[in-house]
Every structure is written in structure tokens, then in C-alpha cells.
C-alpha atoms as a PDB file:
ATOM      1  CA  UNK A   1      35.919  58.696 -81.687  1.00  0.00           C
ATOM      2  CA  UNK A   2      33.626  57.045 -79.495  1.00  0.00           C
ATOM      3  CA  UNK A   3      29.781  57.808 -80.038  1.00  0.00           C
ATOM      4  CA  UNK A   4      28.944  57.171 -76.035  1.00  0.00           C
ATOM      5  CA  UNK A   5      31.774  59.983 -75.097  1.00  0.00           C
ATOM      6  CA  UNK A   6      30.345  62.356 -77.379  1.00  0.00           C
ATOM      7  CA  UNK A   7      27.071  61.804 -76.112  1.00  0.00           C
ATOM      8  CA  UNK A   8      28.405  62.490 -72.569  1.00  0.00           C
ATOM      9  CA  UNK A   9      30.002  65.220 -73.438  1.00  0.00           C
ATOM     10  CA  UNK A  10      27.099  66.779 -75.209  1.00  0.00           C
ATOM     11  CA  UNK A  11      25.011  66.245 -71.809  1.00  0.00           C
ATOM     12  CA  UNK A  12      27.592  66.692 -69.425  1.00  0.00           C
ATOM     13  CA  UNK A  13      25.879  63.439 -67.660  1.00  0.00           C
ATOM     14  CA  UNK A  14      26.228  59.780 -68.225  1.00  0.00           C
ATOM     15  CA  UNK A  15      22.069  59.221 -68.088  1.00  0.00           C
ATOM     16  CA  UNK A  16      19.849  61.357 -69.716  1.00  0.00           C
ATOM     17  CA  UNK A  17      16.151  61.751 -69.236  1.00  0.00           C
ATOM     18  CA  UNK A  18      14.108  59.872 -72.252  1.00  0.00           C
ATOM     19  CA  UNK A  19      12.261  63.038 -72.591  1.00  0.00           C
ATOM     20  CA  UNK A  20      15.406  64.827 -74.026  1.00  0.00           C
ATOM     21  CA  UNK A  21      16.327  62.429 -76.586  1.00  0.00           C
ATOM     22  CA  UNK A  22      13.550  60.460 -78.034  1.00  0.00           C
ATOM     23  CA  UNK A  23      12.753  62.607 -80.952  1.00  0.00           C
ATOM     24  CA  UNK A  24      16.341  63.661 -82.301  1.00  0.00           C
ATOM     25  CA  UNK A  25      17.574  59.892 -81.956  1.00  0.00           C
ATOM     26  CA  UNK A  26      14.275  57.653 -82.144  1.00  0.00           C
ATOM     27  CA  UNK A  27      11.861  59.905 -83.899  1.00  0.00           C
ATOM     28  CA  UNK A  28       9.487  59.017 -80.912  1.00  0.00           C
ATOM     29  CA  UNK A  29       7.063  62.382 -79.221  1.00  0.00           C
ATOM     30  CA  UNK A  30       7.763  61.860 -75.750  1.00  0.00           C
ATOM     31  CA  UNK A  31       3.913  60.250 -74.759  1.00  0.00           C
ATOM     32  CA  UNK A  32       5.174  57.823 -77.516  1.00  0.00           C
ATOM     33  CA  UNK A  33       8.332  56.866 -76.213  1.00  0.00           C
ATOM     34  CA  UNK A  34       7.124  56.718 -72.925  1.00  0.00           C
ATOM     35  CA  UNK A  35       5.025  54.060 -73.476  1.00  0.00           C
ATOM     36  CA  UNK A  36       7.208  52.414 -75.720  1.00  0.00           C
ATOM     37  CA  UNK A  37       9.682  52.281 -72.566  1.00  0.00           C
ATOM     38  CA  UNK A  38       7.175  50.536 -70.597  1.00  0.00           C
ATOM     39  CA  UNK A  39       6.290  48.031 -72.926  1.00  0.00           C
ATOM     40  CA  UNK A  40       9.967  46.978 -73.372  1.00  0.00           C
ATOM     41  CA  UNK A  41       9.998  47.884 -77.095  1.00  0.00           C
ATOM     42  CA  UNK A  42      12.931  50.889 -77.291  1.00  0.00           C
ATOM     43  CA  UNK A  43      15.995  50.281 -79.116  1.00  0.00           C
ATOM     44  CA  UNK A  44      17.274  51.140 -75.743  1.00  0.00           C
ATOM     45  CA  UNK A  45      17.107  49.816 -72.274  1.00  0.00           C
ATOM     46  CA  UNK A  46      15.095  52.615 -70.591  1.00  0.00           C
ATOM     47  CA  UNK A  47      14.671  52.767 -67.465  1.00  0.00           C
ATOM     48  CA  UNK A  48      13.408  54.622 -63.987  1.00  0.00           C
ATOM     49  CA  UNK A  49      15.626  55.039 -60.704  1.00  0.00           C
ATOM     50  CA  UNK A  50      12.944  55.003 -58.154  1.00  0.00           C
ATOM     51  CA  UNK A  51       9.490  52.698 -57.965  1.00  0.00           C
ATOM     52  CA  UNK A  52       7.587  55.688 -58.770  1.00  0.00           C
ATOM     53  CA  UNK A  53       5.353  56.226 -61.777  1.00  0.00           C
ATOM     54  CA  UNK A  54       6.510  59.685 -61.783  1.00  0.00           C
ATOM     55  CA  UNK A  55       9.719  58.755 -61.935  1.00  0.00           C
ATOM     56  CA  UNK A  56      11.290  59.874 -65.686  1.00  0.00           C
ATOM     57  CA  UNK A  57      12.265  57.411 -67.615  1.00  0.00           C
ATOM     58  CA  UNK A  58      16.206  57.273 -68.118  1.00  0.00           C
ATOM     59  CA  UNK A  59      18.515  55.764 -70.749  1.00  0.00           C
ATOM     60  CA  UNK A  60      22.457  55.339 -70.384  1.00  0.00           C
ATOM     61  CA  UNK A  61      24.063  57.067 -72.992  1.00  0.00           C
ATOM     62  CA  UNK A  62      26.666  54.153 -73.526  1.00  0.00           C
ATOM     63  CA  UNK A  63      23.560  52.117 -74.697  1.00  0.00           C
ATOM     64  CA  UNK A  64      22.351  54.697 -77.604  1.00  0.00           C
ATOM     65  CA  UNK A  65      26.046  55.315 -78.379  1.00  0.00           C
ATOM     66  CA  UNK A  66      26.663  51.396 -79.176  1.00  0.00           C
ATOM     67  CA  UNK A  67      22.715  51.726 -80.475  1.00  0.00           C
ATOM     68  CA  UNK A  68      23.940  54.660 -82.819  1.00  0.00           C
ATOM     69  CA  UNK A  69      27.009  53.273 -83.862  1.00  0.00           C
ATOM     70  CA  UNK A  70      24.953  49.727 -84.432  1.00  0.00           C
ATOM     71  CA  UNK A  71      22.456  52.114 -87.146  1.00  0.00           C
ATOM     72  CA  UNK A  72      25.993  53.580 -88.764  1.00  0.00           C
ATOM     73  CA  UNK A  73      27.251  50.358 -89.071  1.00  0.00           C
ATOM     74  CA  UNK A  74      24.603  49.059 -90.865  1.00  0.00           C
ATOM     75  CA  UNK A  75      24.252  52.164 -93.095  1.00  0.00           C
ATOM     76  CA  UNK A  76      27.576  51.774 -94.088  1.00  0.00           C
ATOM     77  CA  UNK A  77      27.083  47.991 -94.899  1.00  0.00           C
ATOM     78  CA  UNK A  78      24.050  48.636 -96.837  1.00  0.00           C
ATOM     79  CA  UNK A  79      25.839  51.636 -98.370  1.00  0.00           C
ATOM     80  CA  UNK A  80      28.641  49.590 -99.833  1.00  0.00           C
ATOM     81  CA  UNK A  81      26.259  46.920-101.035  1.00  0.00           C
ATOM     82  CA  UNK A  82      23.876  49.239-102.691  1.00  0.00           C
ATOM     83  CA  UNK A  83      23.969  49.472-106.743  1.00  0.00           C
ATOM     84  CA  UNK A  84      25.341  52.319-107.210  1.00  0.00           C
ATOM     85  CA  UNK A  85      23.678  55.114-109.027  1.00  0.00           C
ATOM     86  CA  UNK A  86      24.891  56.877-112.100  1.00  0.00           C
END
């Protein structure tokens, strides 16, 4: 399965305010995130569709999909490498 398609399908959209996800994915409060967005430093381009400062801030969920799957993957490497724990 395809993380980014299962995102989309959750939303029903392909771009999803910041707002809605920065907590359950980033562990960011919204104020947080939002700044974090303007200073560049997301794990995820972020982004907002008009010049406006009251524009939200917007991420493509193709970018947290290959972000998620990036976090798995490295789980999973870290996983197998671990000493494992009797």
C-alpha cells in the first residue's frame, strides 16, 4: 500500500491544511507548526496558495506520505539492528 493514497483517501483531498495534521503526524500545536512552516524547518514542504498572511498554510500529502514512510523505514532499520531483549 502506498502511505500518500491512504492519506488521500483519509482526506478526500490531495492538500491538506497544516492545521489538521501537525499534531497527529509532527507532534507540533498548530501556533508551533505555523511558525515552524515559516522558518523552513518542517519535515515537510509547507506551503500557502495565495501572498496572503492569512492564507493557511498547506502541505501535499504525497510529501508526508514519502515523509511517513521515510520514519517507518528507519524504524524498521533501527528495529532490526537493535539488541534484542530477552
Amino acid at each position: 500500500m502506498n502511505t500518500a493514497f491512504l492519506l488521500m483517501a483519509q482526506f478526500n483531498k490531495a492538500v491538506v491544511p497544516l492545521d489538521l495534521i501537525c499534531q497527529e503526524y509532527f507532534g507540533l500545536l498548530p501556533s508551533t507548526a505555523k511558525h515552524q512552516a515559516k522558518a523552513g524547518s518542517l519535515p515537510v514542504p509547507a506551503y500557502r496558495a495565495t501572498q496572503s498572511n492569512k492564507a493557511p498554510w498547506l502541505v501535499n500529502l504525497s510529501d508526508l506520505g514519502k515523509y511517513l514512510d521515510d520514519c517507518r523505514d528507519k524504524a524498521k532499520k533501527d528495529h532490526i539492528h537493535s539488541p534484542k531483549s530477552a
